[in-house]
N, C-alpha and C. Protein backbone atom coordinates (compact mmCIF):
# COMPACT_ATOMS: atom_id res chain seq x y z
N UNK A 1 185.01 -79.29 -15.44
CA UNK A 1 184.45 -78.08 -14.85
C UNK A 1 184.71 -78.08 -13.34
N UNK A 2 184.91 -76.65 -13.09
CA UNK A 2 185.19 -77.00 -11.43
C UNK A 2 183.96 -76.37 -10.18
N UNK A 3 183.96 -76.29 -9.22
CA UNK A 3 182.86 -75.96 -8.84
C UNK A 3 181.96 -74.68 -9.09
N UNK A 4 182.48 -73.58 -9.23
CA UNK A 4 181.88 -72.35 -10.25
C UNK A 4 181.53 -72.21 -11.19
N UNK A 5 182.60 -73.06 -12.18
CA UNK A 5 182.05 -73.76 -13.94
C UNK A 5 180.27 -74.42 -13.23
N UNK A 6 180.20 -75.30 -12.63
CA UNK A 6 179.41 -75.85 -12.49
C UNK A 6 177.80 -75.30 -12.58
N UNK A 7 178.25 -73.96 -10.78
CA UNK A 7 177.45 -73.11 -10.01
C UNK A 7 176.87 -72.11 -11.67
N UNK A 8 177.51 -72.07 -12.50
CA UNK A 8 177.53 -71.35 -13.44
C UNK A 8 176.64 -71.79 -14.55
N UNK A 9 176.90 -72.85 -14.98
CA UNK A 9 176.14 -73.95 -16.00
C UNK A 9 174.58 -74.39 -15.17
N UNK A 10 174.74 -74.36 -13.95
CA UNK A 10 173.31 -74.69 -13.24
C UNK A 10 172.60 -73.33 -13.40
N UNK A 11 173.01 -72.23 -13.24
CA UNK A 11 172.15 -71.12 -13.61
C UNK A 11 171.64 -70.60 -14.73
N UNK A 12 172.96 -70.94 -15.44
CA UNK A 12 172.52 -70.58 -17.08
C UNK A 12 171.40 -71.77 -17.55
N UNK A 13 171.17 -72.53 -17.12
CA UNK A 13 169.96 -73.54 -17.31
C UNK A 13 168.85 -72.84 -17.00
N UNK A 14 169.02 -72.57 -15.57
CA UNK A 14 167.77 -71.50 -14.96
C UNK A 14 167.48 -70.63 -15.74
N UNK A 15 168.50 -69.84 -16.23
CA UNK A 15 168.27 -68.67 -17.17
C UNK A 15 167.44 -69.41 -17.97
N UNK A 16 168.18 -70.27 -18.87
CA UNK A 16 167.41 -70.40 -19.95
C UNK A 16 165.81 -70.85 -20.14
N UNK A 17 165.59 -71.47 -19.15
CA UNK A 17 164.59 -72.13 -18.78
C UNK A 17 163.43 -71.14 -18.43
N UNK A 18 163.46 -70.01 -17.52
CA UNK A 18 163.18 -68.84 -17.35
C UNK A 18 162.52 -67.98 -18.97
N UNK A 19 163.62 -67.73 -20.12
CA UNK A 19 163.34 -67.56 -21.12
C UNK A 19 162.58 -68.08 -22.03
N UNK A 20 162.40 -69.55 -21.98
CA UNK A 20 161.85 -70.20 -22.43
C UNK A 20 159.95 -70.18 -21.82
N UNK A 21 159.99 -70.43 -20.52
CA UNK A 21 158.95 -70.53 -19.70
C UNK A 21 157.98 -68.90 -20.66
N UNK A 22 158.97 -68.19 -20.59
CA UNK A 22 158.60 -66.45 -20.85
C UNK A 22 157.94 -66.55 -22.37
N UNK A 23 158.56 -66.88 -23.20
CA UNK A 23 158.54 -67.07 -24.55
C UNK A 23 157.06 -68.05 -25.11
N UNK A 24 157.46 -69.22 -24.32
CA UNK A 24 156.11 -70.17 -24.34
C UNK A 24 154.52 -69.41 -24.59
N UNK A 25 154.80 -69.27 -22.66
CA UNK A 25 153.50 -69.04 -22.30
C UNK A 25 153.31 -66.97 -22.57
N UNK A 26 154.30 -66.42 -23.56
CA UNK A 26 153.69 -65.37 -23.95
C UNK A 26 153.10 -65.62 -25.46
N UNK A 27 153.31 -66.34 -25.90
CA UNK A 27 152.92 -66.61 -27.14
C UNK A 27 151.89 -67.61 -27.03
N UNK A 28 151.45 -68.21 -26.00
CA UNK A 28 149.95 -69.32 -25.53
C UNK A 28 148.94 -68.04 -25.04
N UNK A 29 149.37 -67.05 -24.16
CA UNK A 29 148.76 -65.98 -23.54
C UNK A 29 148.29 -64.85 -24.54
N UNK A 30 149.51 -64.70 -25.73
CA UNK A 30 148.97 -63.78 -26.37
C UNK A 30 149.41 -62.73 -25.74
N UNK A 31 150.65 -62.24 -24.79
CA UNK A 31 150.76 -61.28 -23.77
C UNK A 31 151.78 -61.74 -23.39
N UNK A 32 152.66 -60.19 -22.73
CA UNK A 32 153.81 -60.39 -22.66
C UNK A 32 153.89 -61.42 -20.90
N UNK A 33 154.58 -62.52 -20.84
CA UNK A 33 154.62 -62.83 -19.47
C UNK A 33 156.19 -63.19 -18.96
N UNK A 34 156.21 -62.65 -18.02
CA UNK A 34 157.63 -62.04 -17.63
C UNK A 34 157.78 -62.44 -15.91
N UNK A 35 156.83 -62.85 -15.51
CA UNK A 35 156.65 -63.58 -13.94
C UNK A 35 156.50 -65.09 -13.67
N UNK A 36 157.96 -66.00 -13.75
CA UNK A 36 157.77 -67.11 -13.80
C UNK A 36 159.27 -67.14 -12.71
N UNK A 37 158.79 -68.51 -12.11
CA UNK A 37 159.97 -68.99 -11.20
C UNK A 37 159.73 -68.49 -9.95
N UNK A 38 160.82 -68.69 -8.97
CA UNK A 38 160.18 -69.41 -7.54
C UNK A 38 161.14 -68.03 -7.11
N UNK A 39 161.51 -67.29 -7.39
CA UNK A 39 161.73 -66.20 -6.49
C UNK A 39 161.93 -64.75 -7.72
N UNK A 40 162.32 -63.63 -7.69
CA UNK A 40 162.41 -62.26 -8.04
C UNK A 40 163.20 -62.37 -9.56
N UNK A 41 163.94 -63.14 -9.09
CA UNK A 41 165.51 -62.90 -10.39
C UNK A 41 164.60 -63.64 -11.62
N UNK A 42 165.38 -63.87 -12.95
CA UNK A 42 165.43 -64.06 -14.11
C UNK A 42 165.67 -66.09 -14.05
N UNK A 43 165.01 -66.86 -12.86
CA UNK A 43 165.70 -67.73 -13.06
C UNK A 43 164.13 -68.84 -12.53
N UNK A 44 164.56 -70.23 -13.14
CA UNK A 44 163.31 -71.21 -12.99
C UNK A 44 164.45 -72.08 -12.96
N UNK A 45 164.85 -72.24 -11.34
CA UNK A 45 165.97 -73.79 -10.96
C UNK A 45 165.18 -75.02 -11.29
N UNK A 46 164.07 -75.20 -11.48
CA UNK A 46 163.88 -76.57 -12.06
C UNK A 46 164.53 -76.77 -13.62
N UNK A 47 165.00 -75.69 -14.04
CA UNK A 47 165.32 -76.23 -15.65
C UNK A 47 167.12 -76.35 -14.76
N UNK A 48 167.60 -75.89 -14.09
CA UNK A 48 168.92 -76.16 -13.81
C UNK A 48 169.15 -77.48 -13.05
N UNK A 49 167.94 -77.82 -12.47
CA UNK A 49 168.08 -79.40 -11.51
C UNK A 49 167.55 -80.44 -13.13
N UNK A 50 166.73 -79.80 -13.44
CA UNK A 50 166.52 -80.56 -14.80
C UNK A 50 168.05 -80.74 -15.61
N UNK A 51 168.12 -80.22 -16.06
CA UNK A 51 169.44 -80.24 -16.95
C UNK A 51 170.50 -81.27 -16.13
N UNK A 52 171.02 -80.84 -14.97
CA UNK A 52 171.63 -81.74 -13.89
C UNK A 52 171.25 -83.27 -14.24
N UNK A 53 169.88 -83.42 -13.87
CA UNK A 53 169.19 -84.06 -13.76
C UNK A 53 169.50 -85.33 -15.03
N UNK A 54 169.47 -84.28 -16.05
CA UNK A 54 169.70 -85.31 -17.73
C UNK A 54 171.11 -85.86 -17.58
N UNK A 55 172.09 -85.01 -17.41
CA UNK A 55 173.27 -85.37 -17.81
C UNK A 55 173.37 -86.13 -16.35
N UNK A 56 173.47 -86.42 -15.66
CA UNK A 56 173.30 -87.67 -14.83
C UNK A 56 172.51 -89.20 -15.05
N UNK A 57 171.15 -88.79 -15.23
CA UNK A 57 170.53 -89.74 -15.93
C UNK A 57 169.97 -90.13 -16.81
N UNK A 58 170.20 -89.20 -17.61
CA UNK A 58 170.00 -89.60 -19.50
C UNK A 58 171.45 -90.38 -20.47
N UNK A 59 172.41 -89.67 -20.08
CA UNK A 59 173.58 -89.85 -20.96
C UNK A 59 174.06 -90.89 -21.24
N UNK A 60 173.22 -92.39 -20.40
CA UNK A 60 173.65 -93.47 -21.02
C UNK A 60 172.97 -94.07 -22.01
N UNK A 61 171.42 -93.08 -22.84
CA UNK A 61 170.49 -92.96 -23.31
C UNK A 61 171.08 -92.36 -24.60
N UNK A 62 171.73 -91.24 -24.44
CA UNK A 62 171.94 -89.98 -25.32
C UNK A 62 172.36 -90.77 -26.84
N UNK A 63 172.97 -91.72 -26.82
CA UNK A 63 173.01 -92.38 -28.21
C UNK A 63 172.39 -92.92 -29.02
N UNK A 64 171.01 -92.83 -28.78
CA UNK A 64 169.72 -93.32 -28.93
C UNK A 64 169.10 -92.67 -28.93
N UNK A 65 168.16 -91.73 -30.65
CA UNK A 65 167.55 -91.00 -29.81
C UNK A 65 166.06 -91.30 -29.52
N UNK A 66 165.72 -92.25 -30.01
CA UNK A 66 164.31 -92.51 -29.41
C UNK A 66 164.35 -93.12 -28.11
N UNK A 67 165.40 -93.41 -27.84
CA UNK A 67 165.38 -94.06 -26.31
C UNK A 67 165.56 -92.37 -25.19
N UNK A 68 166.35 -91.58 -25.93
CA UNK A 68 166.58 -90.46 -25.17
C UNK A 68 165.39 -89.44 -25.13
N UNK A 69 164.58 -89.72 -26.38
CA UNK A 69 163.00 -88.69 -26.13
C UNK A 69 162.41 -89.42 -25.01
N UNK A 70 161.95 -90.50 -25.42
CA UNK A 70 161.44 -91.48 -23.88
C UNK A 70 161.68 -90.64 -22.75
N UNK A 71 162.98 -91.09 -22.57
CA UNK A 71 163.81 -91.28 -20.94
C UNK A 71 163.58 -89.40 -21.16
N UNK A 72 163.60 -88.94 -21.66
CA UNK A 72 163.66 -87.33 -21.34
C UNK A 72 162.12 -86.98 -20.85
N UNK A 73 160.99 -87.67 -21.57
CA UNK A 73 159.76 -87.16 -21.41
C UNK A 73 159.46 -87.53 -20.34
N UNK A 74 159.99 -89.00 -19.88
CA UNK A 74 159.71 -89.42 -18.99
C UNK A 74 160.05 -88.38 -17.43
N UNK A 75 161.47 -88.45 -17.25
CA UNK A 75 162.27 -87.52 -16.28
C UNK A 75 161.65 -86.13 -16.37
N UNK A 76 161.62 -85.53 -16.99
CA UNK A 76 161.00 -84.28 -17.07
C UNK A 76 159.72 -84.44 -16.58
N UNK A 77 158.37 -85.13 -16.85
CA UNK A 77 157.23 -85.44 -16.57
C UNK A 77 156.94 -85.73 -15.25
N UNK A 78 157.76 -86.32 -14.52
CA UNK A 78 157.96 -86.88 -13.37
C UNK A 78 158.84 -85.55 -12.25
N UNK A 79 159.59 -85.43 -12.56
CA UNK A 79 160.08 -83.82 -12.03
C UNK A 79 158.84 -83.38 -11.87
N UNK A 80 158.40 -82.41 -12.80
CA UNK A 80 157.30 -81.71 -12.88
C UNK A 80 156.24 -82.32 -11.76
N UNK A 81 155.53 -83.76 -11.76
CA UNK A 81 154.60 -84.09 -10.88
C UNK A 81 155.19 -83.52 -9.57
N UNK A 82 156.18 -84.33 -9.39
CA UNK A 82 156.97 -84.20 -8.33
C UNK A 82 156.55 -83.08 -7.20
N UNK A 83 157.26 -82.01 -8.23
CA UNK A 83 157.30 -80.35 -7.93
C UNK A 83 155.66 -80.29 -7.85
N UNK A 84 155.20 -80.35 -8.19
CA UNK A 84 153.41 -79.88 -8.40
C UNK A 84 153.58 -80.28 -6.83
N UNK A 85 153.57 -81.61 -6.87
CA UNK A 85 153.22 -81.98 -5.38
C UNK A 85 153.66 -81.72 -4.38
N UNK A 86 155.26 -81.67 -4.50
CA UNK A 86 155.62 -81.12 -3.27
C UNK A 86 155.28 -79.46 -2.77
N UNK A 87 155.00 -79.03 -3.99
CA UNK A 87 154.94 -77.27 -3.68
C UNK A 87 153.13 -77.08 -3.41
N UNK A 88 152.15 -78.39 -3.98
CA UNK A 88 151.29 -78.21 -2.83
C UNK A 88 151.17 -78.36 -1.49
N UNK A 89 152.09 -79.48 -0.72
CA UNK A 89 152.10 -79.28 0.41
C UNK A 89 152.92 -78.72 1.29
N UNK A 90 153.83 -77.61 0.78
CA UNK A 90 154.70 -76.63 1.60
C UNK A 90 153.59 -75.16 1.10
N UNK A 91 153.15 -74.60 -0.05
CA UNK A 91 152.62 -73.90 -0.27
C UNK A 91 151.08 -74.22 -0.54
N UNK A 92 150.32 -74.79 -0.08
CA UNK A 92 149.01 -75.00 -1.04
C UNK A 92 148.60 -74.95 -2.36
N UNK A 93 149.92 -74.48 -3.22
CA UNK A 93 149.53 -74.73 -4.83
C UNK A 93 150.49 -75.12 -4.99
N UNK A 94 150.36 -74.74 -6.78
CA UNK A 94 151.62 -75.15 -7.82
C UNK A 94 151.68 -74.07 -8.59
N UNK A 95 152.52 -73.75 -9.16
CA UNK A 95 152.39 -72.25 -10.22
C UNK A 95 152.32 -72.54 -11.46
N UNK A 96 151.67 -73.41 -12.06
CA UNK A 96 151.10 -73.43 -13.39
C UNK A 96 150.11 -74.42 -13.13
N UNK A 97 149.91 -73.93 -14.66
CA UNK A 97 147.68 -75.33 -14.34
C UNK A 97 147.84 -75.60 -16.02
N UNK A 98 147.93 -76.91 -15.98
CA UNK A 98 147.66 -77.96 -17.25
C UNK A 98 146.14 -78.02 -17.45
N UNK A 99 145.28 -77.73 -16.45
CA UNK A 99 143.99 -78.17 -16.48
C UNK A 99 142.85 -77.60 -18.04
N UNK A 100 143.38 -76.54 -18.37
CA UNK A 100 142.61 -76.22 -19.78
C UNK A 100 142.97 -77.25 -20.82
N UNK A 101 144.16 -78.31 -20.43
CA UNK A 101 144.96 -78.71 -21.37
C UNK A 101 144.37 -80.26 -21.80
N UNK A 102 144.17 -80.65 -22.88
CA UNK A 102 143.63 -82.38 -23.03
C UNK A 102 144.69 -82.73 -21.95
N UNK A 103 144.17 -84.38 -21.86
CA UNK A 103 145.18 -85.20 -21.33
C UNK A 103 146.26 -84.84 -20.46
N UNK A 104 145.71 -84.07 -19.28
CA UNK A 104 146.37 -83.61 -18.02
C UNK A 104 145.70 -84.46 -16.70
N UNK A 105 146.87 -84.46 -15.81
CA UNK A 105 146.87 -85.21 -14.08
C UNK A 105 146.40 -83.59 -13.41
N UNK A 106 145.58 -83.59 -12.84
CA UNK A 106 145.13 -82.45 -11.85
C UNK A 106 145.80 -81.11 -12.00
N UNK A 107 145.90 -80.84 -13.63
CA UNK A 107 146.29 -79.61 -13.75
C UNK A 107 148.01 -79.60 -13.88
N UNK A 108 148.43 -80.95 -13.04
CA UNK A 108 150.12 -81.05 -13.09
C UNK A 108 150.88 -81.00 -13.84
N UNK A 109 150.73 -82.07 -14.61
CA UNK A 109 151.19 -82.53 -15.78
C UNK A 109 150.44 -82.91 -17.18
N UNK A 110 150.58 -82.74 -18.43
CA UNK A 110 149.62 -82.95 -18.99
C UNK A 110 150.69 -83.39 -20.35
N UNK A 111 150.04 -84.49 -21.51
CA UNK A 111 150.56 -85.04 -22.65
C UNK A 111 151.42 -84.05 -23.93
N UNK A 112 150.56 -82.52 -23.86
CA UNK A 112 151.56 -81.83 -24.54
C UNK A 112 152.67 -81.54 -24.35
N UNK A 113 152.97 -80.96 -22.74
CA UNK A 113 154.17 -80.55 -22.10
C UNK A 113 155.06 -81.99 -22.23
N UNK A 114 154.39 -82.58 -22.05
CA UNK A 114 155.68 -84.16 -21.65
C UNK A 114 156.06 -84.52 -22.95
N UNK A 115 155.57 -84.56 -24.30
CA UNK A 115 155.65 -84.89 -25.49
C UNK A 115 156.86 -83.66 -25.60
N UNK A 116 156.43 -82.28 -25.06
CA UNK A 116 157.59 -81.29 -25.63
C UNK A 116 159.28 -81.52 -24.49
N UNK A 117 159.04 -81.98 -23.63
CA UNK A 117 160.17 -81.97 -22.84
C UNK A 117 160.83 -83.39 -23.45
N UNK A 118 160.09 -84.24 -24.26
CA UNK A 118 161.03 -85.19 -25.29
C UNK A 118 161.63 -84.35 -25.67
N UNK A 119 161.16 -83.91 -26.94
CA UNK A 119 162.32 -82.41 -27.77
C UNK A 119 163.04 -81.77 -27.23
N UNK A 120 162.74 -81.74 -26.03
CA UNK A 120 164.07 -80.72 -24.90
C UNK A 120 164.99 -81.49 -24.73
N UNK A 121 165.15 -82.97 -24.51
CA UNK A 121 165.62 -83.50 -23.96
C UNK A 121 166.89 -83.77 -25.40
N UNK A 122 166.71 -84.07 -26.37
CA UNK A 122 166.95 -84.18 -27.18
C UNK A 122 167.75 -82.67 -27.85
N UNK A 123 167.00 -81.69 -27.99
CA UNK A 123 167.96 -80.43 -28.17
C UNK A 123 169.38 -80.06 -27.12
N UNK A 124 168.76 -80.49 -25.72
CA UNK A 124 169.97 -80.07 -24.62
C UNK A 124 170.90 -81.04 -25.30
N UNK A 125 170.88 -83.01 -25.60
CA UNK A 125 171.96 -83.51 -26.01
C UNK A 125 172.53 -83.34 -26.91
N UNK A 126 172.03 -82.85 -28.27
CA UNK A 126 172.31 -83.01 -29.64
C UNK A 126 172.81 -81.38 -30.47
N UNK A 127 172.47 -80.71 -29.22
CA UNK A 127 172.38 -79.19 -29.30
C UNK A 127 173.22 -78.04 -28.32
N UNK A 128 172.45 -77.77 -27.42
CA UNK A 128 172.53 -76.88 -26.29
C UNK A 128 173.56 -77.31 -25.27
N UNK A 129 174.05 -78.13 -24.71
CA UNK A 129 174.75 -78.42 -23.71
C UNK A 129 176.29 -78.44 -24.24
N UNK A 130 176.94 -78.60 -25.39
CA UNK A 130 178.08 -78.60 -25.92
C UNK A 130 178.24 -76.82 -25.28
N UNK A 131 177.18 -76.21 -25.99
CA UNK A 131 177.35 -74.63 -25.84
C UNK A 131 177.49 -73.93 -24.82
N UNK A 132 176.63 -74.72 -23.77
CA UNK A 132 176.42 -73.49 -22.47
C UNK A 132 177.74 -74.14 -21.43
N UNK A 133 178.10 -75.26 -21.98
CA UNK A 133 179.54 -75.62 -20.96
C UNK A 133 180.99 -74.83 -21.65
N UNK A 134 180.73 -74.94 -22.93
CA UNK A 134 182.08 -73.88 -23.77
C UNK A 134 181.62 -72.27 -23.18
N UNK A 135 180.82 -71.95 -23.06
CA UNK A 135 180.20 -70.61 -23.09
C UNK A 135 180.55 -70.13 -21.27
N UNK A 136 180.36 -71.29 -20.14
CA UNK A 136 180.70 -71.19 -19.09
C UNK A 136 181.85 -71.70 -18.96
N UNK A 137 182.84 -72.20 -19.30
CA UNK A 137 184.49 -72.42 -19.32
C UNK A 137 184.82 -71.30 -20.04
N UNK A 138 184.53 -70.59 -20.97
CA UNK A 138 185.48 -69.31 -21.44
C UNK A 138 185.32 -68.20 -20.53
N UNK A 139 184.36 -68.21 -19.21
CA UNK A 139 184.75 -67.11 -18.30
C UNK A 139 186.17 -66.82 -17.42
N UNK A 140 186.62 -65.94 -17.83
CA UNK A 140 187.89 -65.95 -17.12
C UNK A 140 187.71 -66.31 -15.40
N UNK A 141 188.77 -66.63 -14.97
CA UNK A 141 188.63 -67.67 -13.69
C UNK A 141 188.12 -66.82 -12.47
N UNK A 142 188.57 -65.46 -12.24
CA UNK A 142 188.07 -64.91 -11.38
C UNK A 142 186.49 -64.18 -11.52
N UNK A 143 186.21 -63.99 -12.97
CA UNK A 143 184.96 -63.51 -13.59
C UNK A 143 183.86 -64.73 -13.12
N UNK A 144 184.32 -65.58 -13.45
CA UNK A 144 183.52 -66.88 -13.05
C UNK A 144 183.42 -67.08 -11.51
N UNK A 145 184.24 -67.02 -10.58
CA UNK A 145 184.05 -67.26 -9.51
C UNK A 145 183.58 -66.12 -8.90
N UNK A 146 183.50 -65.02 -8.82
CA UNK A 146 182.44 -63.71 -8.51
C UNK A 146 181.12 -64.25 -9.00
N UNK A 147 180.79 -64.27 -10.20
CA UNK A 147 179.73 -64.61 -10.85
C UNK A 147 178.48 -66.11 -10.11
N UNK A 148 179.55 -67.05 -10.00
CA UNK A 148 179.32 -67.98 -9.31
C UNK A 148 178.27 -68.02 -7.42
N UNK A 149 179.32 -67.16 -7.05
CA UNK A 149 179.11 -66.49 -5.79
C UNK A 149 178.56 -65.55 -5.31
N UNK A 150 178.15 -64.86 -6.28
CA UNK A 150 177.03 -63.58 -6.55
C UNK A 150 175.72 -64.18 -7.09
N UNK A 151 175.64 -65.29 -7.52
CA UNK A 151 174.30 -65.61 -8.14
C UNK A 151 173.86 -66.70 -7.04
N UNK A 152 174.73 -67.44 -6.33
CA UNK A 152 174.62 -68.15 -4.97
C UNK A 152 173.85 -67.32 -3.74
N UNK A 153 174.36 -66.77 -3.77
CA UNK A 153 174.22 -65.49 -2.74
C UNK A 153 172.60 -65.06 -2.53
N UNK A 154 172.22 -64.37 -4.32
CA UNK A 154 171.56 -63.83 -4.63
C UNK A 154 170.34 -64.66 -4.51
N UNK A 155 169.96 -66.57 -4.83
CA UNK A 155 169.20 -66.70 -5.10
C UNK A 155 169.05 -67.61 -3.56
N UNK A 156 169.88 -67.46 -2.85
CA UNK A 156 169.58 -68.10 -1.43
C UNK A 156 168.90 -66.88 -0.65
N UNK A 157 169.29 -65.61 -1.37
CA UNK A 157 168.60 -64.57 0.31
C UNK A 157 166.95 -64.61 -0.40
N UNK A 158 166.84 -64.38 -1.90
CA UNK A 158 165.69 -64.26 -2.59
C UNK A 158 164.80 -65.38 -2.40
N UNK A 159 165.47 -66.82 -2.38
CA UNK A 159 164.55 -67.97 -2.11
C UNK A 159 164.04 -68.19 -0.27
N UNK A 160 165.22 -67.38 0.52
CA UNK A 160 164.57 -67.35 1.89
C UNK A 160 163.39 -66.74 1.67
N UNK A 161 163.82 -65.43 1.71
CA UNK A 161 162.85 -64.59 1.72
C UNK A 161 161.52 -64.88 0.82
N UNK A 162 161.41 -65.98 -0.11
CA UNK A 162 160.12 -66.13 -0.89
C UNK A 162 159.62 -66.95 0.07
N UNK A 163 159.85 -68.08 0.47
CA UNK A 163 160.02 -69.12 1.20
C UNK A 163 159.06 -68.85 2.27
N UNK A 164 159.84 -67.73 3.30
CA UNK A 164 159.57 -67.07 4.65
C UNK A 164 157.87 -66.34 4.59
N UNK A 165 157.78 -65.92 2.79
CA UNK A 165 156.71 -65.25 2.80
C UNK A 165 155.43 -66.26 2.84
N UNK A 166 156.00 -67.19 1.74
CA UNK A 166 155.10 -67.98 1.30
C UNK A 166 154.64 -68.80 2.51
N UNK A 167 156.08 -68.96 3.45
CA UNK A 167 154.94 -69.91 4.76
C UNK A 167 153.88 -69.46 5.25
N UNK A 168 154.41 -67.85 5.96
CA UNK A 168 153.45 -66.74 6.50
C UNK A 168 152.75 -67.19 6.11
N UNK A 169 152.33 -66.87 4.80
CA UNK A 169 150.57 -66.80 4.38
C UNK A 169 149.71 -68.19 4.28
N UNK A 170 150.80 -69.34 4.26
CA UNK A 170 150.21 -70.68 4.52
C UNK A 170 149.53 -70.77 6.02
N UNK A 171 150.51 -70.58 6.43
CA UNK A 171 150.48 -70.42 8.47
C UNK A 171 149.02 -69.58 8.74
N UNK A 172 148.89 -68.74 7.94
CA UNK A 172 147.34 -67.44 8.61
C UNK A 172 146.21 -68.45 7.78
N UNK A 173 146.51 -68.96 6.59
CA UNK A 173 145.58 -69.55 6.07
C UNK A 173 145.17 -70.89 6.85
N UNK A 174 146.09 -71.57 7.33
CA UNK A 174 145.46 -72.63 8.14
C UNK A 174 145.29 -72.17 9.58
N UNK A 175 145.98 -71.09 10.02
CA UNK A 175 144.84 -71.09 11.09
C UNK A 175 144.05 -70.36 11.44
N UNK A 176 143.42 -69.62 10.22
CA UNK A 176 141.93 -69.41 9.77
C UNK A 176 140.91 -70.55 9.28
N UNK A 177 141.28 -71.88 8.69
CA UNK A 177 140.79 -73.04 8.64
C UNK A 177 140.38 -73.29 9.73
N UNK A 178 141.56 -73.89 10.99
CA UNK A 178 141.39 -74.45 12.17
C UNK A 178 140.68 -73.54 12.94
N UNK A 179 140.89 -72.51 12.98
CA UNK A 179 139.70 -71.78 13.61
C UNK A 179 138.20 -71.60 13.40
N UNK A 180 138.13 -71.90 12.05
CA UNK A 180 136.56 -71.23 11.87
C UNK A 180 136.10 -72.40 10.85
């Protein structure tokens, strides 16, 4: 794959991940939910750094699959804290809450989700990843590199701009703290 194949396969993760996130928690909600991920578009880059993420450090696992549910629940579980934490202290939250959930860390992470990101981990090797790399190599070369560069584009002005907002309102909130 070359660097657009790539830029390409990292989004379609997002996508999918996005869909999934949608699908989940509309069928936990009972209601359609259609507002997930860290900026406007159709996309949740933690399932694209995730995915990254596996085929870097799962695949010497992938032949195994109880060693690869492990190492998947594990990596995924740990991402997730990760993110909880770091996006409390740039934003003061996290955008989901485990906390209704048994056997959850402060709402972060909790034993169902990590038990299901085994099975993810396991569908992307045994499943899904053959597909979405054939599916992103059959774009013709210039289709792909527009595509590539248009979704680059798109999710750097959208993630400033979430970014820029989200400080704002951190920034008035603490210094309404420090003030009063």
């Amino acid at each position: 794959m070359n660097v657009y194949d790539f830029i390409n396969w990292f989004f379609m993760y997002s996508f999918l991940g996005y869909l999934l996130e949608c699908i989940v928690l509309s069928a936990e909600y009972k209601r359609p939910v259609v507002d997930r991920g860290f900026g406007h578009g159709p996309f949740c880059v933690i399932y694209g750094f995730g995915a990254l993420g596996a085929c870097m450090l799962l695949r010497p696992v992938s032949g195994s699959p109880m060693e690869l549910y492990t190492a998947s629940m594990a990596m995924a579980t740990t991402m997730e804290l990760v993110t909880a934490n770091i996006m409390v202290r740039l934003f003061g939250s996290f955008w989901w809450d485990y906390s209704h959930k048994p056997f959850n860390y402060k709402g972060m992470v909790c034993l169902e989700s990590s038990l299901a990101w085994g099975l993810l981990g396991l569908f992307f090797f045994y499943f899904l990843d053959i597909r979405v790399r054939a599916a992103v190599i059959s774009l013709p070369g210039h289709v792909g590199t527009v595509l590539a560069v248009g979704l680059t584009m798109f999710y750097l002005v959208d993630s400033s701009t979430v970014s820029a907002c989200a400080w704002a309102v951190w920034k008035r909130k603490m210094s309404r703290q420090w003030a009063g």
